[in-house]
C-alpha atoms as a PDB file:
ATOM      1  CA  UNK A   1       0.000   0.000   0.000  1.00  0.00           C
ATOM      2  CA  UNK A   2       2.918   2.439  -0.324  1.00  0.00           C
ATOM      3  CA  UNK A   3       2.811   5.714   1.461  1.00  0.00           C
ATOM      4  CA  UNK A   4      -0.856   6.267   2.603  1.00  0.00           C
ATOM      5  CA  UNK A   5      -0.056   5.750   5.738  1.00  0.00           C
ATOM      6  CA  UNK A   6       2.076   8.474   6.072  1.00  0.00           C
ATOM      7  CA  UNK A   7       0.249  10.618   4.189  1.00  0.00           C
ATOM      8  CA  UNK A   8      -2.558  10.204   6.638  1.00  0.00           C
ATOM      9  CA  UNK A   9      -0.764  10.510   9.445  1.00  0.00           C
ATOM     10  CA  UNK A  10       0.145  13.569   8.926  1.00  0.00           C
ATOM     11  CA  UNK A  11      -3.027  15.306   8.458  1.00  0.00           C
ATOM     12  CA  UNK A  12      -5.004  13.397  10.982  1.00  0.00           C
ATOM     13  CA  UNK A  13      -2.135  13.658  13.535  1.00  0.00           C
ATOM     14  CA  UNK A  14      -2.580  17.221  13.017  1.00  0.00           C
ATOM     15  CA  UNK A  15      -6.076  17.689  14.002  1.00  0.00           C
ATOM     16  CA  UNK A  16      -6.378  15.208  16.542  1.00  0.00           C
ATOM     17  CA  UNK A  17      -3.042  17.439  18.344  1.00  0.00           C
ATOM     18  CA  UNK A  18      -5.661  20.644  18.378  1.00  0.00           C
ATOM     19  CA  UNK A  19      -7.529  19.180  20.823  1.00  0.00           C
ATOM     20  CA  UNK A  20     -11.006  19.798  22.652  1.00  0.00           C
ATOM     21  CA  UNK A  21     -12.854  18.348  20.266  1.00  0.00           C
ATOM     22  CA  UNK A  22     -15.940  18.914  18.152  1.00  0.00           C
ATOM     23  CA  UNK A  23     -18.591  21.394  19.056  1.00  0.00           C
ATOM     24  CA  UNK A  24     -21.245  18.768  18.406  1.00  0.00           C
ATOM     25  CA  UNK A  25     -24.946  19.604  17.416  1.00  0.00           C
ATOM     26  CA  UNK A  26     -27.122  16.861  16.442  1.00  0.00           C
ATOM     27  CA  UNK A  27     -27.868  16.939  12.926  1.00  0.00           C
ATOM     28  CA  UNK A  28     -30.876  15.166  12.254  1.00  0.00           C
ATOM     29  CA  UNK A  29     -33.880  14.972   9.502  1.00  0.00           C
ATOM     30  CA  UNK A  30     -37.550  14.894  10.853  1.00  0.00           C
ATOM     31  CA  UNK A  31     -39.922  12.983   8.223  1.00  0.00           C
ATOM     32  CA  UNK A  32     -44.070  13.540   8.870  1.00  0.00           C
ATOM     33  CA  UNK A  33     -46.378  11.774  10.560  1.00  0.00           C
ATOM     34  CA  UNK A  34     -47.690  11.191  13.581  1.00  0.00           C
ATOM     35  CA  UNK A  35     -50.673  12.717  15.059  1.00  0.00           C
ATOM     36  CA  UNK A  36     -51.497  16.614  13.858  1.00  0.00           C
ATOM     37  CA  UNK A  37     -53.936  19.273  14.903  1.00  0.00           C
ATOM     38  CA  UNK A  38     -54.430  17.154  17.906  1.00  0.00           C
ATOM     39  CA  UNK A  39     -54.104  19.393  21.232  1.00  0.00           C
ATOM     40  CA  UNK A  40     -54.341  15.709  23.487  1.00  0.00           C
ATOM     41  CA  UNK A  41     -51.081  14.681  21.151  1.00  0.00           C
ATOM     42  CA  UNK A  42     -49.681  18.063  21.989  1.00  0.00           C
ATOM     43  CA  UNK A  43     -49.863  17.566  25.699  1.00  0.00           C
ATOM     44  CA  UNK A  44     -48.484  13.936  25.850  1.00  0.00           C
ATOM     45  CA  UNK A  45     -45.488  14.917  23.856  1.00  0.00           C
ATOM     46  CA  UNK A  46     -44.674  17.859  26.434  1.00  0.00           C
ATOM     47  CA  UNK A  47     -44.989  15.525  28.854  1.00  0.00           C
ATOM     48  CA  UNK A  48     -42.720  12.865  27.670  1.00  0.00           C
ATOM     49  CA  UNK A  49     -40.189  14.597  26.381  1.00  0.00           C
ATOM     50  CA  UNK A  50     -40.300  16.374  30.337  1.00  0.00           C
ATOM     51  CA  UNK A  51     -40.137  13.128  31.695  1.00  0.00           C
ATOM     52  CA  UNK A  52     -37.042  12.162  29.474  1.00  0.00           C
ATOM     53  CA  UNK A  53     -35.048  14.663  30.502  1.00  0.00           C
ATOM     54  CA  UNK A  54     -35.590  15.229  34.327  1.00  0.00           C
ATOM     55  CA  UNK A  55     -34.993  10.807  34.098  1.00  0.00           C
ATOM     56  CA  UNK A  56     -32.301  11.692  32.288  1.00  0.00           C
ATOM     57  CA  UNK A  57     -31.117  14.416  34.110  1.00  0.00           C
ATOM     58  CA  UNK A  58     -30.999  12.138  36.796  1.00  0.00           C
ATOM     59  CA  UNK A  59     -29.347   9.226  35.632  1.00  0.00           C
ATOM     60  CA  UNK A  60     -26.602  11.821  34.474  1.00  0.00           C
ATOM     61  CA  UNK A  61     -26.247  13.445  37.838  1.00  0.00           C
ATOM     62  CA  UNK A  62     -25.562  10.041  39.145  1.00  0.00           C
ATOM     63  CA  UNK A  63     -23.488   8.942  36.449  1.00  0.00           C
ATOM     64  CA  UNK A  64     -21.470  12.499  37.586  1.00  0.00           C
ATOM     65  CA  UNK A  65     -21.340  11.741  41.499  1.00  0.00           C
ATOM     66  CA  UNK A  66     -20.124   8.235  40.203  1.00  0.00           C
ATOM     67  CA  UNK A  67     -17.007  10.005  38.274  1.00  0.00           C
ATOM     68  CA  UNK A  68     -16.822  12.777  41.062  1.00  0.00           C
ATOM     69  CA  UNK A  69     -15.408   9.991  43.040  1.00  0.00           C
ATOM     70  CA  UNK A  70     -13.319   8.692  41.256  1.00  0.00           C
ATOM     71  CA  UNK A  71     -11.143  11.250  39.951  1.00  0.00           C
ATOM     72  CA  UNK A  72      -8.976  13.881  41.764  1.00  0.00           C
ATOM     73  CA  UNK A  73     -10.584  17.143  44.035  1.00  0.00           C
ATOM     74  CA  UNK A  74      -9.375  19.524  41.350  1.00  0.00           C
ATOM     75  CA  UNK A  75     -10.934  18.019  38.761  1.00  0.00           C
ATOM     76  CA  UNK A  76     -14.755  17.828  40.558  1.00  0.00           C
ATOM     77  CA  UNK A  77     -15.121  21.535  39.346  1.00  0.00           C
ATOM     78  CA  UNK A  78     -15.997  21.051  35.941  1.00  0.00           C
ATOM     79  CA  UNK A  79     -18.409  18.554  36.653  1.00  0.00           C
ATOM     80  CA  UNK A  80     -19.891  20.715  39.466  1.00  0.00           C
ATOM     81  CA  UNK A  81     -20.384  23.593  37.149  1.00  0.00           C
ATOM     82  CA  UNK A  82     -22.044  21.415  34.373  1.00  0.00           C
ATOM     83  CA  UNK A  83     -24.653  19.629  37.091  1.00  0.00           C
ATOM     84  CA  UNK A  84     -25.712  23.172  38.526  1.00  0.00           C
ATOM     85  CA  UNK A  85     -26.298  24.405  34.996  1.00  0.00           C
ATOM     86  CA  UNK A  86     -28.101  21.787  33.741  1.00  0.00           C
ATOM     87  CA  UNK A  87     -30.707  21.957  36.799  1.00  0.00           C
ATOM     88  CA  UNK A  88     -30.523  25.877  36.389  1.00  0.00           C
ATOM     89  CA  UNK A  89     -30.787  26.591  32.290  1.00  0.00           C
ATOM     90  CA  UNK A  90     -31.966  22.731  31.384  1.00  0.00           C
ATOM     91  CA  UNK A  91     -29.675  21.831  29.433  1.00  0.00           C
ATOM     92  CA  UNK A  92     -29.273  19.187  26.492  1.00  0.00           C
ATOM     93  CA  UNK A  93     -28.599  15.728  28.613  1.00  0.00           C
ATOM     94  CA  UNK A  94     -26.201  15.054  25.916  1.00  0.00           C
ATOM     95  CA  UNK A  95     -24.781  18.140  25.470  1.00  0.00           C
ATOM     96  CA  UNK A  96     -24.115  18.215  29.007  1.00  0.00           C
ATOM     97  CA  UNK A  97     -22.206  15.128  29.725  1.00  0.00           C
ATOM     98  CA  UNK A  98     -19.499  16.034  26.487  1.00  0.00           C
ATOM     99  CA  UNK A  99     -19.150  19.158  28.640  1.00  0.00           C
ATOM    100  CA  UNK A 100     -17.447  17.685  31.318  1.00  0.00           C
ATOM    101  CA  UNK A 101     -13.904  18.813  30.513  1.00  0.00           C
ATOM    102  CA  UNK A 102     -12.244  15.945  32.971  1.00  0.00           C
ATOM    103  CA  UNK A 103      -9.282  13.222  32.120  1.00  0.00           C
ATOM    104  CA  UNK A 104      -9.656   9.872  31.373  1.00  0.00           C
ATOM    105  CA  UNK A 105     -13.415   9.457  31.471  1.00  0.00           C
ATOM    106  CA  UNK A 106     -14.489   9.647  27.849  1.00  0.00           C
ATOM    107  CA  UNK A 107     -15.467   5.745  28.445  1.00  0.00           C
ATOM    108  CA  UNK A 108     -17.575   7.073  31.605  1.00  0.00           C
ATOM    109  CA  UNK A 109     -19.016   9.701  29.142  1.00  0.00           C
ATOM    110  CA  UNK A 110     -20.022   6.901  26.553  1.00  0.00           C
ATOM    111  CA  UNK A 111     -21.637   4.751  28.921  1.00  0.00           C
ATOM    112  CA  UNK A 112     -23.545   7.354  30.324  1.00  0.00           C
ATOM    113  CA  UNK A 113     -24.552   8.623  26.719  1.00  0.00           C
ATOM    114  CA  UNK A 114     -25.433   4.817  26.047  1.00  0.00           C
ATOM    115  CA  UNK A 115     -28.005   4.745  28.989  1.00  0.00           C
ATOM    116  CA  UNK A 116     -29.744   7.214  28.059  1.00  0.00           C
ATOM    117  CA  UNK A 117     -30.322   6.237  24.779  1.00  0.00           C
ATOM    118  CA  UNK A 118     -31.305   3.009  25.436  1.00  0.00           C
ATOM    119  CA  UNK A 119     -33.667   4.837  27.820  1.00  0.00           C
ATOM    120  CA  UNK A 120     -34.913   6.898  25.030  1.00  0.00           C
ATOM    121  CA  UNK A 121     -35.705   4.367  22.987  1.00  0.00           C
ATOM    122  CA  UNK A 122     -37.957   2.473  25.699  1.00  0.00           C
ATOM    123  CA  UNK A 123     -40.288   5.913  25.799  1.00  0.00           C
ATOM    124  CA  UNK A 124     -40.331   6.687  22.151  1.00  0.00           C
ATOM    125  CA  UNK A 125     -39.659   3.867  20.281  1.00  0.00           C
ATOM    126  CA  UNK A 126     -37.007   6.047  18.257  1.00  0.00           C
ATOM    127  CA  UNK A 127     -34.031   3.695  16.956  1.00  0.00           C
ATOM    128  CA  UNK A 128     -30.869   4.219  19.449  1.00  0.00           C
ATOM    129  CA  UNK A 129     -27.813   6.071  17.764  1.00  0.00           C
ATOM    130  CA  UNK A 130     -26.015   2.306  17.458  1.00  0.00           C
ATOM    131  CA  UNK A 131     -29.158   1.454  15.217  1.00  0.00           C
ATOM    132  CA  UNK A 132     -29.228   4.493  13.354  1.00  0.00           C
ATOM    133  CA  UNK A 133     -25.614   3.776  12.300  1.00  0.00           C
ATOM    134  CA  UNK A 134     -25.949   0.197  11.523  1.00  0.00           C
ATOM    135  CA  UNK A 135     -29.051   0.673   9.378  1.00  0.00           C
ATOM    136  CA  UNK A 136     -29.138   4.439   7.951  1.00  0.00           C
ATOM    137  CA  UNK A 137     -25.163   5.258   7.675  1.00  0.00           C
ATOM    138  CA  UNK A 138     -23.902   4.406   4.064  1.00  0.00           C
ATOM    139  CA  UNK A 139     -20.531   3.085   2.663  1.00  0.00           C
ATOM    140  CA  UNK A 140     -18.335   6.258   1.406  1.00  0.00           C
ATOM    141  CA  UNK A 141     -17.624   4.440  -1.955  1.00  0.00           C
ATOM    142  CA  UNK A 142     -17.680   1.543  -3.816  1.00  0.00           C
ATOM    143  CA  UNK A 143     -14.868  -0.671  -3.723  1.00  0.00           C
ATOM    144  CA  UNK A 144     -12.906  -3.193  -1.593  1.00  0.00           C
ATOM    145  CA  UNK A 145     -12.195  -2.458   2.180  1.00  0.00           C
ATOM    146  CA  UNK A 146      -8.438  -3.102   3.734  1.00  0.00           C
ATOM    147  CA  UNK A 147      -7.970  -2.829   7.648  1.00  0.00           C
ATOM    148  CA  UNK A 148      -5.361  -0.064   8.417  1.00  0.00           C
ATOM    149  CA  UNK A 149      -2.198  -1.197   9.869  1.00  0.00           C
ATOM    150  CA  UNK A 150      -1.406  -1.150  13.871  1.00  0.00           C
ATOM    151  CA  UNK A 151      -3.556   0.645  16.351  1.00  0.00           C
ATOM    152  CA  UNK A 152      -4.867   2.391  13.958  1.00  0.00           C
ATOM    153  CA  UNK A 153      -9.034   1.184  13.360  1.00  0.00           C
ATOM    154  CA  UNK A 154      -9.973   2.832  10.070  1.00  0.00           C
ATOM    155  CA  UNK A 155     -10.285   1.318   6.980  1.00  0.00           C
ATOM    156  CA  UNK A 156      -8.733   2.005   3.415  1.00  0.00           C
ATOM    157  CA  UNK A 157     -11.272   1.486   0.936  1.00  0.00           C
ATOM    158  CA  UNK A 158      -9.734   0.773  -2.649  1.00  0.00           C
ATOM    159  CA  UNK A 159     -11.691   1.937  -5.791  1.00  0.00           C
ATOM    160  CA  UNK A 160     -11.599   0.343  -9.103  1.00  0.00           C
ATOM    161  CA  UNK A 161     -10.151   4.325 -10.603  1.00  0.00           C
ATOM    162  CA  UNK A 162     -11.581   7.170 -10.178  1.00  0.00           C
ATOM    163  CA  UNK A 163     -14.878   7.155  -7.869  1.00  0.00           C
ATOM    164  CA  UNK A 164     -17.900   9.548  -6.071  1.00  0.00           C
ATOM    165  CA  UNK A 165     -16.958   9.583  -2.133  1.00  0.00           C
ATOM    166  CA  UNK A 166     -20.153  10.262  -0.606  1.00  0.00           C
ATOM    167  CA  UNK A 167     -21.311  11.312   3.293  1.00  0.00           C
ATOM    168  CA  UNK A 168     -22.043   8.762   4.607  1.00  0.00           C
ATOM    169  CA  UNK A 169     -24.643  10.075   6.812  1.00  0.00           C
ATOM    170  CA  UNK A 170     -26.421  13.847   7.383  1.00  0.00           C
ATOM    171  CA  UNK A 171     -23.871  16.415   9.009  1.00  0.00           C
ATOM    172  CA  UNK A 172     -21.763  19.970   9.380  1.00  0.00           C
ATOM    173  CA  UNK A 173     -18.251  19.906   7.301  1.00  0.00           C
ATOM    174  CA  UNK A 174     -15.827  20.327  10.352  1.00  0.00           C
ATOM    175  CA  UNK A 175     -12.625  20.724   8.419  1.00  0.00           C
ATOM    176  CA  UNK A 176     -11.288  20.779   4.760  1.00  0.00           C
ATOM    177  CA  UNK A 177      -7.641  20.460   5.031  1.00  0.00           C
ATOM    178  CA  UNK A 178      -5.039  19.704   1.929  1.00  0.00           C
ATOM    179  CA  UNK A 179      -1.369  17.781   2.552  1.00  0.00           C
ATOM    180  CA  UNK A 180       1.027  17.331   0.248  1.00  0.00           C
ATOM    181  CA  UNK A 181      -2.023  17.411  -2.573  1.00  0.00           C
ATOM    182  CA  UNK A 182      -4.474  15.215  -0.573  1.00  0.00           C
ATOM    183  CA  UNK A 183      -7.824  16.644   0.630  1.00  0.00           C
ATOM    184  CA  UNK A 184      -9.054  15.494   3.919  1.00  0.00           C
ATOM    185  CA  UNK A 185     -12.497  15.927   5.191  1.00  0.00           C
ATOM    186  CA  UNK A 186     -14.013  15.517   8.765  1.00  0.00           C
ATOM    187  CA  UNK A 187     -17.687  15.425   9.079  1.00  0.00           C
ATOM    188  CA  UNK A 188     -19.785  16.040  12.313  1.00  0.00           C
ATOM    189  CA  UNK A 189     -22.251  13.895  12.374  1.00  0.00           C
ATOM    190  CA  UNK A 190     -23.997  14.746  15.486  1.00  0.00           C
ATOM    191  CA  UNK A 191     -24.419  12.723  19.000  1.00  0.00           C
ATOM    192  CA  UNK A 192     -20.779  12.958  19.429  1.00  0.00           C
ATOM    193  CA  UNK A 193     -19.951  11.339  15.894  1.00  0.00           C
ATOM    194  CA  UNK A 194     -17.265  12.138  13.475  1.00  0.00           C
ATOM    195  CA  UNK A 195     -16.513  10.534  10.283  1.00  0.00           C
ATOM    196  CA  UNK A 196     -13.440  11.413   8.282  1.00  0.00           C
ATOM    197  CA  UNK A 197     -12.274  10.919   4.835  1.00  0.00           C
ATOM    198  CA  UNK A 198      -8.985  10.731   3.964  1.00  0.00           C
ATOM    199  CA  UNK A 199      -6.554  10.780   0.680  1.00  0.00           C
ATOM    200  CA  UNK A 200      -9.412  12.637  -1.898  1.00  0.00           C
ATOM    201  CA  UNK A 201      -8.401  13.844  -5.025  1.00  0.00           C
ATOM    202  CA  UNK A 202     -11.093  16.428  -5.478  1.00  0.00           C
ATOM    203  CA  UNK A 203     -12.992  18.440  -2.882  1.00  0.00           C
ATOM    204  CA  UNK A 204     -16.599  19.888  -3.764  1.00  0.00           C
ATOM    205  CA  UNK A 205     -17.584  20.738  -0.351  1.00  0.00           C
ATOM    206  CA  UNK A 206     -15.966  23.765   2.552  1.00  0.00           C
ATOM    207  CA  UNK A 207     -16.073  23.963   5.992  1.00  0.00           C
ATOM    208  CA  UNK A 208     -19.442  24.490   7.689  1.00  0.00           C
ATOM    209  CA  UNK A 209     -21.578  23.158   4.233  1.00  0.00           C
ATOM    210  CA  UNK A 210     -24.094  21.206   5.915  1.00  0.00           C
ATOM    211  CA  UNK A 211     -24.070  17.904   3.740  1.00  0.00           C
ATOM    212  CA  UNK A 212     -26.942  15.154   3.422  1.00  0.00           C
ATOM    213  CA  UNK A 213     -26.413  11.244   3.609  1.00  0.00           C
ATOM    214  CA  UNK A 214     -25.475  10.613   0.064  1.00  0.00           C
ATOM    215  CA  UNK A 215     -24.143  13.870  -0.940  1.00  0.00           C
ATOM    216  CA  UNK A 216     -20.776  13.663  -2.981  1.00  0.00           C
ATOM    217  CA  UNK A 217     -17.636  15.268  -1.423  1.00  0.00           C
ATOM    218  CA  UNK A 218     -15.501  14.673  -4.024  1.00  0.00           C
ATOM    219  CA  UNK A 219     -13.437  11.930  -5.888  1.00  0.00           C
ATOM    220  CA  UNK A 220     -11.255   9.281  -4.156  1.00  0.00           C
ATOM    221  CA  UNK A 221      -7.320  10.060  -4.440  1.00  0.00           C
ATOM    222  CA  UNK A 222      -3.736   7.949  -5.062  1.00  0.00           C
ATOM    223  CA  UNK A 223      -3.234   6.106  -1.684  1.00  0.00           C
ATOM    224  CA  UNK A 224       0.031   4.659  -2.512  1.00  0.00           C
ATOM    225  CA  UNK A 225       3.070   5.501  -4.903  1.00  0.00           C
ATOM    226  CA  UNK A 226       1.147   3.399  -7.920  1.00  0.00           C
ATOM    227  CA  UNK A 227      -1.294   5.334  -8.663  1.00  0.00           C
ATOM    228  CA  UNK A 228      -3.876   2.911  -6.472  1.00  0.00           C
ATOM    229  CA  UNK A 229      -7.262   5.057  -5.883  1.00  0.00           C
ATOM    230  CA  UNK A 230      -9.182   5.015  -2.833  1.00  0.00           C
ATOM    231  CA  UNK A 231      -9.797   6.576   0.578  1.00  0.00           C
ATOM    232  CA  UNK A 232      -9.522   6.325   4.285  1.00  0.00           C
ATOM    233  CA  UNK A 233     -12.723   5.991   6.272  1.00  0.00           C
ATOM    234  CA  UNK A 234     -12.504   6.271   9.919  1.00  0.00           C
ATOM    235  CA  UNK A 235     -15.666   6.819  12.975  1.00  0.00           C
ATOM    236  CA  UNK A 236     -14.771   8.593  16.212  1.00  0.00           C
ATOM    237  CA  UNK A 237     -17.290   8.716  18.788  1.00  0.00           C
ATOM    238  CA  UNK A 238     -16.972  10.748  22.154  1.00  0.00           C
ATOM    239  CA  UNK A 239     -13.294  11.517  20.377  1.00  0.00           C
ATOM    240  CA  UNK A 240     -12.476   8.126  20.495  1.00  0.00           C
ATOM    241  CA  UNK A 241     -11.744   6.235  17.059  1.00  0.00           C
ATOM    242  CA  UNK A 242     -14.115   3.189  16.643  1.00  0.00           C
ATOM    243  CA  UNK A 243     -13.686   0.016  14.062  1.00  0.00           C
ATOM    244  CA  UNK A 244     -16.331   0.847  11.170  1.00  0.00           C
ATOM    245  CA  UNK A 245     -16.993  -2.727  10.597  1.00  0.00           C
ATOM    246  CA  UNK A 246     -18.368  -2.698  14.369  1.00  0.00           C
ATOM    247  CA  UNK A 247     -20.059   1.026  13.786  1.00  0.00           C
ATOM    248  CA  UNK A 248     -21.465   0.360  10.535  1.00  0.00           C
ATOM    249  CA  UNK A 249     -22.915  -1.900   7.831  1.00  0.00           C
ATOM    250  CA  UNK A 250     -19.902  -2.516   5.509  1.00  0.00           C
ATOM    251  CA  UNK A 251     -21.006  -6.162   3.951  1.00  0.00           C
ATOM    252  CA  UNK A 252     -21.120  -4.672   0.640  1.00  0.00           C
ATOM    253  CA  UNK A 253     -17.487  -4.176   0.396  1.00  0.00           C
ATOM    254  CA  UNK A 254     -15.905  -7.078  -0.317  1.00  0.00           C
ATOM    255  CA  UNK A 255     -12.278  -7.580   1.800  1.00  0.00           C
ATOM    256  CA  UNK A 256      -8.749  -6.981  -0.064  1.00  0.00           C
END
């Protein structure tokens, strides 16, 4: 595979070194239906979406205590602050939790998120964010899928020449960024979700384009020194990089 590897290293060293992460926003599409013009409907959606977040409220207030003690005095402030404004200015439950600006518990923030989705989904019936990306998030491209080498758990996708790379799901264009003549896109998804795209020879899109599941980005690049096309595709939830073939439906790419 030549010098992909290098070349992504590079770029996605570089961003990941900025640090703080994504401001995330969920970026959704609502479709019709449901009950209209119905003031009873009205009422019982007020109410359940009230009862979601106080439950939720709550199961993240405990989820906080949990971390406040298990990590050191100085770092109880942050968490503090986030509790007392999420009581005082209801805040997003989600929104909240990512706030929490203390080390070492992005796996306490996942679980936590987790919960309440699952809890979510027992109210409202709505799919869970791990269903939504199993069943509505799309392959990139068409072509053959390689694992990446090491620690590292994206894929390189290899394209029979010159092919559409396409979002694979609704989101906000986080960063355009070109090395040594290779585009690189990252993609906020929303709930905490990232997906990046790595290697392209053609860019269509600029930072803060809001792009729809499906949308071209541009045209997969040279990942090695023989002219081989394709991309990189890697998922990052919470900040954390996550194996696509675990995050996503991938059967119809067939393996190198």
């Amino acid at each position: 595979m030549g010098n992909y590897r290098a070349q992504y290293e590079r770029y996605y060293g570089s961003v990941r070194a900025k640090g703080g992460g994504a401001s995330y926003r969920r970026v959704s599409s609502t479709k019709g239906g449901g009950i209209k013009n119905s003031s009873n409907a009205n009422i019982l959606n007020k109410v359940v979406n009230k009862l979601i977040w106080q439950l939720g409220g709550a199961l993240v207030l405990l989820g906080l205590l949990f971390i406040i003690k298990t990590i050191p005095l100085e770092g109880t402030k942050d968490a503090y602050t986030v509790s007392k404004k999420m009581i005082d200015e209801k805040f997003n439950v989600e929104e909240a939790i990512m706030a929490v600006n203390i080390p070492d518990v992005d796996e306490y923030k996942e679980k936590a998120l987790d919960y309440i989705d699952e809890f979510k989904h027992m109210l409202t019936g709505e799919k869970t964010l791990k269903e939504t990306m199993k069943e509505d998030y799309i392959v990139p491209t068409i072509g053959k899928k390689k694992h990446m080498e090491k620690d590292n758990k994206g894929i390189v996708i290899v394209t029979d020449g010159d092919k559409d790379v396409n979002a694979s799901f609704n989101g906000i264009i986080r960063e355009v960024k070109e090395e040594d003549g290779k585009k690189h896109i990252l993609i906020d998804n929303g709930s905490g979700v990232e997906t990046y795209y790595g290697l392209l020879s053609d860019v269509q899109i600029k930072e803060g384009d809001e792009v729809k599941k499906g949308q071209c980005l541009g045209k997969t690049g040279d990942i090695d020194s023989t002219g081989t096309k394709g991309i990189i595709f890697k998922i990052s939830f919470m900040g954390s990089e996550k194996d696509p073939n675990e995050m996503m439906d991938l059967s119809s790419l067939e393996e190198v």
